[in-house]
PDB file of N, CA and C in Angstrom:
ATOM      1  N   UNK A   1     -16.083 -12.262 -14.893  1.00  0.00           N
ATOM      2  CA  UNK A   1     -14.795 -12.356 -14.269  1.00  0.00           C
ATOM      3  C   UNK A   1     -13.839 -11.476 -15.061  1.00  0.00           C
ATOM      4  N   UNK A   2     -12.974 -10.646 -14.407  1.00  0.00           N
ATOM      5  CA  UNK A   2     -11.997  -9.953 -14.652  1.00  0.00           C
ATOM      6  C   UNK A   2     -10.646 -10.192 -13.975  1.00  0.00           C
ATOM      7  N   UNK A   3      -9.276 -10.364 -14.991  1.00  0.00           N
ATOM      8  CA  UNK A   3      -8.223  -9.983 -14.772  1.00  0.00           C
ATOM      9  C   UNK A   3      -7.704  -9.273 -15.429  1.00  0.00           C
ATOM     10  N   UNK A   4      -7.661  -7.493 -14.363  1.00  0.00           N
ATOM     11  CA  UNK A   4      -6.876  -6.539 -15.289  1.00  0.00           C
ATOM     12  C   UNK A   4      -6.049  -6.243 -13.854  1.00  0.00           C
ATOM     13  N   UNK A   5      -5.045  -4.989 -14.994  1.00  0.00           N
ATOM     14  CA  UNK A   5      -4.074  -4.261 -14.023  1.00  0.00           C
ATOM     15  C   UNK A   5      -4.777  -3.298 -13.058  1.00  0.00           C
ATOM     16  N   UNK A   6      -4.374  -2.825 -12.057  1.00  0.00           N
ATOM     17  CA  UNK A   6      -4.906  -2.082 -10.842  1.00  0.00           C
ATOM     18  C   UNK A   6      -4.477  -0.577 -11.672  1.00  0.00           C
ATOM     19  N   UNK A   7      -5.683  -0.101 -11.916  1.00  0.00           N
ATOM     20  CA  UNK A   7      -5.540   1.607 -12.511  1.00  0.00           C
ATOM     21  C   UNK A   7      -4.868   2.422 -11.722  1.00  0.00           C
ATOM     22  N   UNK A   8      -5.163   2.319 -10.207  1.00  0.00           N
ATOM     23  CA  UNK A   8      -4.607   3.411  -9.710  1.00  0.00           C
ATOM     24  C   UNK A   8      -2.767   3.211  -9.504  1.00  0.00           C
ATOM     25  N   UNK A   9      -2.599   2.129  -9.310  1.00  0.00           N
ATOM     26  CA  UNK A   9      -1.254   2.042  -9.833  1.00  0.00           C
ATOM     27  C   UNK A   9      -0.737   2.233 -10.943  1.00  0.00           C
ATOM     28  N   UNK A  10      -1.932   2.126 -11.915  1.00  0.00           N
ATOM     29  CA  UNK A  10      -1.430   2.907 -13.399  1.00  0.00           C
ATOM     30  C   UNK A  10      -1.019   4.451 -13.295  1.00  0.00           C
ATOM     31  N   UNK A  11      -2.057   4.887 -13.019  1.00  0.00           N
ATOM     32  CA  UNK A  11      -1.612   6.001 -12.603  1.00  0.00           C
ATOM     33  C   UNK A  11      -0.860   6.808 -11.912  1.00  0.00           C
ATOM     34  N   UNK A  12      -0.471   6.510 -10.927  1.00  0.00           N
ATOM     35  CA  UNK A  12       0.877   6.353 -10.144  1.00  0.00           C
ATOM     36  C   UNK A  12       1.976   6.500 -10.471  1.00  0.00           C
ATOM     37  N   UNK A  13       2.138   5.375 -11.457  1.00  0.00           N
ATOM     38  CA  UNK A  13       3.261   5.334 -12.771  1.00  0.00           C
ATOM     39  C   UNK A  13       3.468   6.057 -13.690  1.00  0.00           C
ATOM     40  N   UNK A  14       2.137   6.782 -13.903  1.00  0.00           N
ATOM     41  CA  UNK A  14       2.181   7.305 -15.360  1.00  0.00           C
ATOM     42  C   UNK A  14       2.373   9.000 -14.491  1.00  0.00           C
ATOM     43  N   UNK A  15       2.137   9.280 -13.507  1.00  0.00           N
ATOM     44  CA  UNK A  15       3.006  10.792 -12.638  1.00  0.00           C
ATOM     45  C   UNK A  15       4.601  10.717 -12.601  1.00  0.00           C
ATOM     46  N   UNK A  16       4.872   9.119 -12.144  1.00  0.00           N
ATOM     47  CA  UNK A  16       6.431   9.188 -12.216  1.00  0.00           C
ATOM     48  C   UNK A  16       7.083   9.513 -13.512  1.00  0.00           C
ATOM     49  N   UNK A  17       6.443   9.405 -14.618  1.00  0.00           N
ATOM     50  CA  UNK A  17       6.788   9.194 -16.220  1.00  0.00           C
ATOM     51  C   UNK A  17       6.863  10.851 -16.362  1.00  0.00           C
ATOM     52  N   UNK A  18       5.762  11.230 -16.228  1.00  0.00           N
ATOM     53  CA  UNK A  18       5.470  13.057 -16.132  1.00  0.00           C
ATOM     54  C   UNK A  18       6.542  13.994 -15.819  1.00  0.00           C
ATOM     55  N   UNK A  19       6.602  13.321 -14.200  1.00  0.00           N
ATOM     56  CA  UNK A  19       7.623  14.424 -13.350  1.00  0.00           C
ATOM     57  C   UNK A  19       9.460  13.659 -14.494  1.00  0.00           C
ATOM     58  N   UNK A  20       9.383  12.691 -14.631  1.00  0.00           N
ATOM     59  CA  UNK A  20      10.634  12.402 -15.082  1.00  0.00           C
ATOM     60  C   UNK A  20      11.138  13.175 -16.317  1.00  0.00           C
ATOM     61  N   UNK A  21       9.573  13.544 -17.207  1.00  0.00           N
ATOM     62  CA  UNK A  21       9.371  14.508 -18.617  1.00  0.00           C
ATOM     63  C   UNK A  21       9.716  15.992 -18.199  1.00  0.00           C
ATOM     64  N   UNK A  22       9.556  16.399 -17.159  1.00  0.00           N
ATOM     65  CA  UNK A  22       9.191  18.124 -16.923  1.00  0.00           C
ATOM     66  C   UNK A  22      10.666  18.113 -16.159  1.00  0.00           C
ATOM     67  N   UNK A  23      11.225  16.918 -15.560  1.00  0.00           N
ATOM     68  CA  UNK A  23      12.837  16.776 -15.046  1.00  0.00           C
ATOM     69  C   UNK A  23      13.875  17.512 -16.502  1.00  0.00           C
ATOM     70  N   UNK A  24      13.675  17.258 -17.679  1.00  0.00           N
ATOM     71  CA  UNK A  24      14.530  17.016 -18.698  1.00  0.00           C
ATOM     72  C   UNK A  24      14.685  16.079 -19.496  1.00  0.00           C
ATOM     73  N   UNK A  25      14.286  14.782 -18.985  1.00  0.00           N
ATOM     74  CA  UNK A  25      14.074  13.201 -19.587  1.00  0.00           C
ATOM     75  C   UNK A  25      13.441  13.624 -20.759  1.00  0.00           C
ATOM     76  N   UNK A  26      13.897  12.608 -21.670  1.00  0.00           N
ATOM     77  CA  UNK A  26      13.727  12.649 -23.282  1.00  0.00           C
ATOM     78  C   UNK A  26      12.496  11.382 -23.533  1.00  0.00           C
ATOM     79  N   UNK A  27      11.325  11.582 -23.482  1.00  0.00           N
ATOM     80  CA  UNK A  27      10.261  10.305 -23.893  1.00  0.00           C
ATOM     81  C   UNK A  27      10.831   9.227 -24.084  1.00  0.00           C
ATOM     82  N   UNK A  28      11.768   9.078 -25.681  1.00  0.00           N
ATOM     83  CA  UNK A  28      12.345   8.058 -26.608  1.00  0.00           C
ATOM     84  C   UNK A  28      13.049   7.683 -25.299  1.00  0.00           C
ATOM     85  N   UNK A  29      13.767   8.119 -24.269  1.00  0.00           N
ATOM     86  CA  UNK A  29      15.180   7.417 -23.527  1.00  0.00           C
ATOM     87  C   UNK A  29      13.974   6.488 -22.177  1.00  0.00           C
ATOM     88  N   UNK A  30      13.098   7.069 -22.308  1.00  0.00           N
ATOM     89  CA  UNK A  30      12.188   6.286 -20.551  1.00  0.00           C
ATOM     90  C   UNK A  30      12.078   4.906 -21.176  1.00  0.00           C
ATOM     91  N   UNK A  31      12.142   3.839 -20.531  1.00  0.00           N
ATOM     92  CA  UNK A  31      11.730   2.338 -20.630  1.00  0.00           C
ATOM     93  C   UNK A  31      10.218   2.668 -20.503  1.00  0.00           C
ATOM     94  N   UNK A  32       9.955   1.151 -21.545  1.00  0.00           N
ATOM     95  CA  UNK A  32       8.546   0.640 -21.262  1.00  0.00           C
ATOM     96  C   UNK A  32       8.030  -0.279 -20.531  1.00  0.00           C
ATOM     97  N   UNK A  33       7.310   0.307 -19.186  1.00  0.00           N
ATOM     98  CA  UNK A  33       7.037  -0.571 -17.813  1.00  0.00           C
ATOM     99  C   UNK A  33       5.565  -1.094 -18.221  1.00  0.00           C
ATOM    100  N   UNK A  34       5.975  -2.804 -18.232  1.00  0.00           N
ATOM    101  CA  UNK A  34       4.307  -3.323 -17.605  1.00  0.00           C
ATOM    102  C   UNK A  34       3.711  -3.046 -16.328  1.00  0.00           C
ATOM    103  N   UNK A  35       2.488  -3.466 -16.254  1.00  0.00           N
ATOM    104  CA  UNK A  35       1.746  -3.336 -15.115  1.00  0.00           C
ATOM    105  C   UNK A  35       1.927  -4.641 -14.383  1.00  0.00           C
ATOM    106  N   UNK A  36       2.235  -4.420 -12.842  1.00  0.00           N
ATOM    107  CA  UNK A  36       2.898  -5.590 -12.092  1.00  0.00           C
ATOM    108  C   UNK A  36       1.827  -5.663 -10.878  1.00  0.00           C
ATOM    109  N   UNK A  37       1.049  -5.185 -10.639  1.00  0.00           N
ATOM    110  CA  UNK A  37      -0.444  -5.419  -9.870  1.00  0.00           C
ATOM    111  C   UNK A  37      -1.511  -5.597 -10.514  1.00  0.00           C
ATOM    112  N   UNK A  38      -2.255  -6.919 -10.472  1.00  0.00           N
ATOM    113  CA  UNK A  38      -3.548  -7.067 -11.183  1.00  0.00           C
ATOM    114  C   UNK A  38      -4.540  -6.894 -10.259  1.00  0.00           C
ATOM    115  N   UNK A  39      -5.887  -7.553 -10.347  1.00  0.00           N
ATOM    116  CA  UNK A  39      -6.813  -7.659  -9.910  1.00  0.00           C
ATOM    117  C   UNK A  39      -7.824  -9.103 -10.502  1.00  0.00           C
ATOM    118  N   UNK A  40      -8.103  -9.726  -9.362  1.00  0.00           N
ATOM    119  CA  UNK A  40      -9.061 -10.405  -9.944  1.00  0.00           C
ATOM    120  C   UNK A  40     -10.765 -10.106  -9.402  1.00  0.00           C
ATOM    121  N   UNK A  41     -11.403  -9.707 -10.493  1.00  0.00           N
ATOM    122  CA  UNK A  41     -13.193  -9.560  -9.834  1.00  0.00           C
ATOM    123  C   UNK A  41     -14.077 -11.036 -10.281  1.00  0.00           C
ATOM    124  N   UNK A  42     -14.840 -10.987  -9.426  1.00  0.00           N
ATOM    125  CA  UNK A  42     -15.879 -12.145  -9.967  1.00  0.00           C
ATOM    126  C   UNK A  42     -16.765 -11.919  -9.583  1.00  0.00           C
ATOM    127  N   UNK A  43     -17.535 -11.562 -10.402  1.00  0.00           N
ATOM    128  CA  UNK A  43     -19.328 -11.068 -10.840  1.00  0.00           C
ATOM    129  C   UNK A  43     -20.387 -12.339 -10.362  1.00  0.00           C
ATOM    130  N   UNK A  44     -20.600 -12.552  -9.201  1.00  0.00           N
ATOM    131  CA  UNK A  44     -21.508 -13.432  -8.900  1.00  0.00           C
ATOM    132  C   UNK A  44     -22.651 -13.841  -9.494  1.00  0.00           C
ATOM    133  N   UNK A  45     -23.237 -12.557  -9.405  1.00  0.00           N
ATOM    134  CA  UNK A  45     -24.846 -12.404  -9.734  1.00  0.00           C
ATOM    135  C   UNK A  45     -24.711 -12.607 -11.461  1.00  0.00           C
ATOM    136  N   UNK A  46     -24.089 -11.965 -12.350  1.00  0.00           N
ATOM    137  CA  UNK A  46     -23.852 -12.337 -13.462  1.00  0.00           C
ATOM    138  C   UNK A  46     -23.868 -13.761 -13.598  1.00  0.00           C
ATOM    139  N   UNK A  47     -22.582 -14.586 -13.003  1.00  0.00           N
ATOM    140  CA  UNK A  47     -22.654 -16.315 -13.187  1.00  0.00           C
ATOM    141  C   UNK A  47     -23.504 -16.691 -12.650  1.00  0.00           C
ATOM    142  N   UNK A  48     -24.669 -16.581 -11.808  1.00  0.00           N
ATOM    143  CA  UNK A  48     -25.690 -17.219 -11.463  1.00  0.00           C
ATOM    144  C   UNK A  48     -27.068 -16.870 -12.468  1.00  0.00           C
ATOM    145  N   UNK A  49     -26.776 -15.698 -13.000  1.00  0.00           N
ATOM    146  CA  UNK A  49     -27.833 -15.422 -14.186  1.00  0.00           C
ATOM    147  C   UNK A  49     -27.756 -16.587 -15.816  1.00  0.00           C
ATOM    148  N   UNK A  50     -26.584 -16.592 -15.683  1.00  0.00           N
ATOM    149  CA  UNK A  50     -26.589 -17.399 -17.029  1.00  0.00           C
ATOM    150  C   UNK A  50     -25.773 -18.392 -16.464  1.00  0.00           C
ATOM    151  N   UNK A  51     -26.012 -19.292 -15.504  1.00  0.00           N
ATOM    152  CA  UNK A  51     -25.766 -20.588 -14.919  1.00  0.00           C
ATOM    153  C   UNK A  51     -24.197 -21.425 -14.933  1.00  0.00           C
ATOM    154  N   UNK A  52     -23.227 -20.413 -14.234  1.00  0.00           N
ATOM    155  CA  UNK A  52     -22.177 -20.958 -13.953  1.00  0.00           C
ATOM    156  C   UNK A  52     -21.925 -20.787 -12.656  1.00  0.00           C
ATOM    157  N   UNK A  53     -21.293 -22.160 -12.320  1.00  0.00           N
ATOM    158  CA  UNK A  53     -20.574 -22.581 -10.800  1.00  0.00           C
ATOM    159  C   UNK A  53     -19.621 -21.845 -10.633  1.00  0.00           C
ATOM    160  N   UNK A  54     -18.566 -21.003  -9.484  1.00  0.00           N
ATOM    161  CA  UNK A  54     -17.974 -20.483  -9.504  1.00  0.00           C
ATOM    162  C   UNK A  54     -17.132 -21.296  -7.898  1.00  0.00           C
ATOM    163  N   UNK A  55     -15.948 -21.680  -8.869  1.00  0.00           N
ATOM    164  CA  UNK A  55     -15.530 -23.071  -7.704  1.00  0.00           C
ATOM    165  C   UNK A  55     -14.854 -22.052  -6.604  1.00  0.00           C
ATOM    166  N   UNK A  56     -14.987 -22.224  -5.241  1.00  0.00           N
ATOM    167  CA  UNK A  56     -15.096 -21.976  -3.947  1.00  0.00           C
ATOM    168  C   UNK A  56     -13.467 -20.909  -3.842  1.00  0.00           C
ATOM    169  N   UNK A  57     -12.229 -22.143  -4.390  1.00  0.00           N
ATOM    170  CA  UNK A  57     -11.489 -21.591  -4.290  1.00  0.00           C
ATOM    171  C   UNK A  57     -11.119 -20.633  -4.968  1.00  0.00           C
ATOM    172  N   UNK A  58     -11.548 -20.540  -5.844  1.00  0.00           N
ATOM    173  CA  UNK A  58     -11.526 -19.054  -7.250  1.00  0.00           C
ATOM    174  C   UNK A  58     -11.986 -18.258  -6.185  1.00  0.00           C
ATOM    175  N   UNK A  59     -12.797 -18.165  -5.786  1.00  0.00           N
ATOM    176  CA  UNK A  59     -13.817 -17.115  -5.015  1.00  0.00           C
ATOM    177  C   UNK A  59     -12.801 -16.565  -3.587  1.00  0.00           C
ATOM    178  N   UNK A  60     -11.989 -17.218  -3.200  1.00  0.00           N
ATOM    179  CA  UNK A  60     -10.547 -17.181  -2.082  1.00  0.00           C
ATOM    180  C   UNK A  60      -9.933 -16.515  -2.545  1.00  0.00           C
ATOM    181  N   UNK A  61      -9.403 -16.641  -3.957  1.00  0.00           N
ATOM    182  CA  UNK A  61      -8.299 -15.794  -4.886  1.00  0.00           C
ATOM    183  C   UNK A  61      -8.920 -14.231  -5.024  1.00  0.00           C
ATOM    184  N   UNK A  62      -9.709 -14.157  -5.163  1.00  0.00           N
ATOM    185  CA  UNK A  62     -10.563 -13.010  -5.918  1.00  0.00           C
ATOM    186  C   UNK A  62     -10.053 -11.975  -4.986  1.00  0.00           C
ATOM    187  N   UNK A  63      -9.767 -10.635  -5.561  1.00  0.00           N
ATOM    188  CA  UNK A  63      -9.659  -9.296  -4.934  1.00  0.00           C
ATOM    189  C   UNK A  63     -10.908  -8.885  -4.691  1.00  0.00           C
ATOM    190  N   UNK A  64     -11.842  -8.999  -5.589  1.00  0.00           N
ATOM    191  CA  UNK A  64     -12.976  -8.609  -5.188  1.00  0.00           C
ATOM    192  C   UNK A  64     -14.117  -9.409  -5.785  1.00  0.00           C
ATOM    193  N   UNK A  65     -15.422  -9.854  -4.847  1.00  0.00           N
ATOM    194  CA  UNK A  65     -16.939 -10.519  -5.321  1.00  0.00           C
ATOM    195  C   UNK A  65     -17.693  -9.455  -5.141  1.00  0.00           C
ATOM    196  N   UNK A  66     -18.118  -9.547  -6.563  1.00  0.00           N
ATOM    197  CA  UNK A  66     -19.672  -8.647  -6.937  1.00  0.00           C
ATOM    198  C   UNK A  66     -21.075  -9.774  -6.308  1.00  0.00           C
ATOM    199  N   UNK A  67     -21.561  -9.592  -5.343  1.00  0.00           N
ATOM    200  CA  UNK A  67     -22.868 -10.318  -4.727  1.00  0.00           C
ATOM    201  C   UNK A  67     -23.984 -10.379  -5.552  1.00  0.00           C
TER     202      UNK A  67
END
């Protein structure tokens, strides 16, 4: 099971940061943005290899199941 941030929205962000650098923007003056889209995965076949239940509704939440 994984909860991380969604990369391609990382990336996304990190072009707006770029074009804001090659604008004139000074590094030191840009704020530091968290990542505000996650992801949740859940590795099925993994928890059934080494014997965990994976309760129904977790599996509802999930962005994405690995089969």
């Amino acid at each position: 099971m994984s909860y991380a941030p969604v990369y391609t929205d990382l990336f996304r962000r990190a072009a707006t940061y770029v074009d804001k650098i090659l604008k004139g923007a000074k590094p030191a003056d840009l704020p530091v943005e968290r990542p505000t889209k996650f992801d949740l995965v859940i590795n099925l076949k993994t928890a059934k290899q080494i014997g965990l239940t994976i309760p129904q509704m977790l599996l509802y939440r999930a962005d994405k199941v690995i089969k």
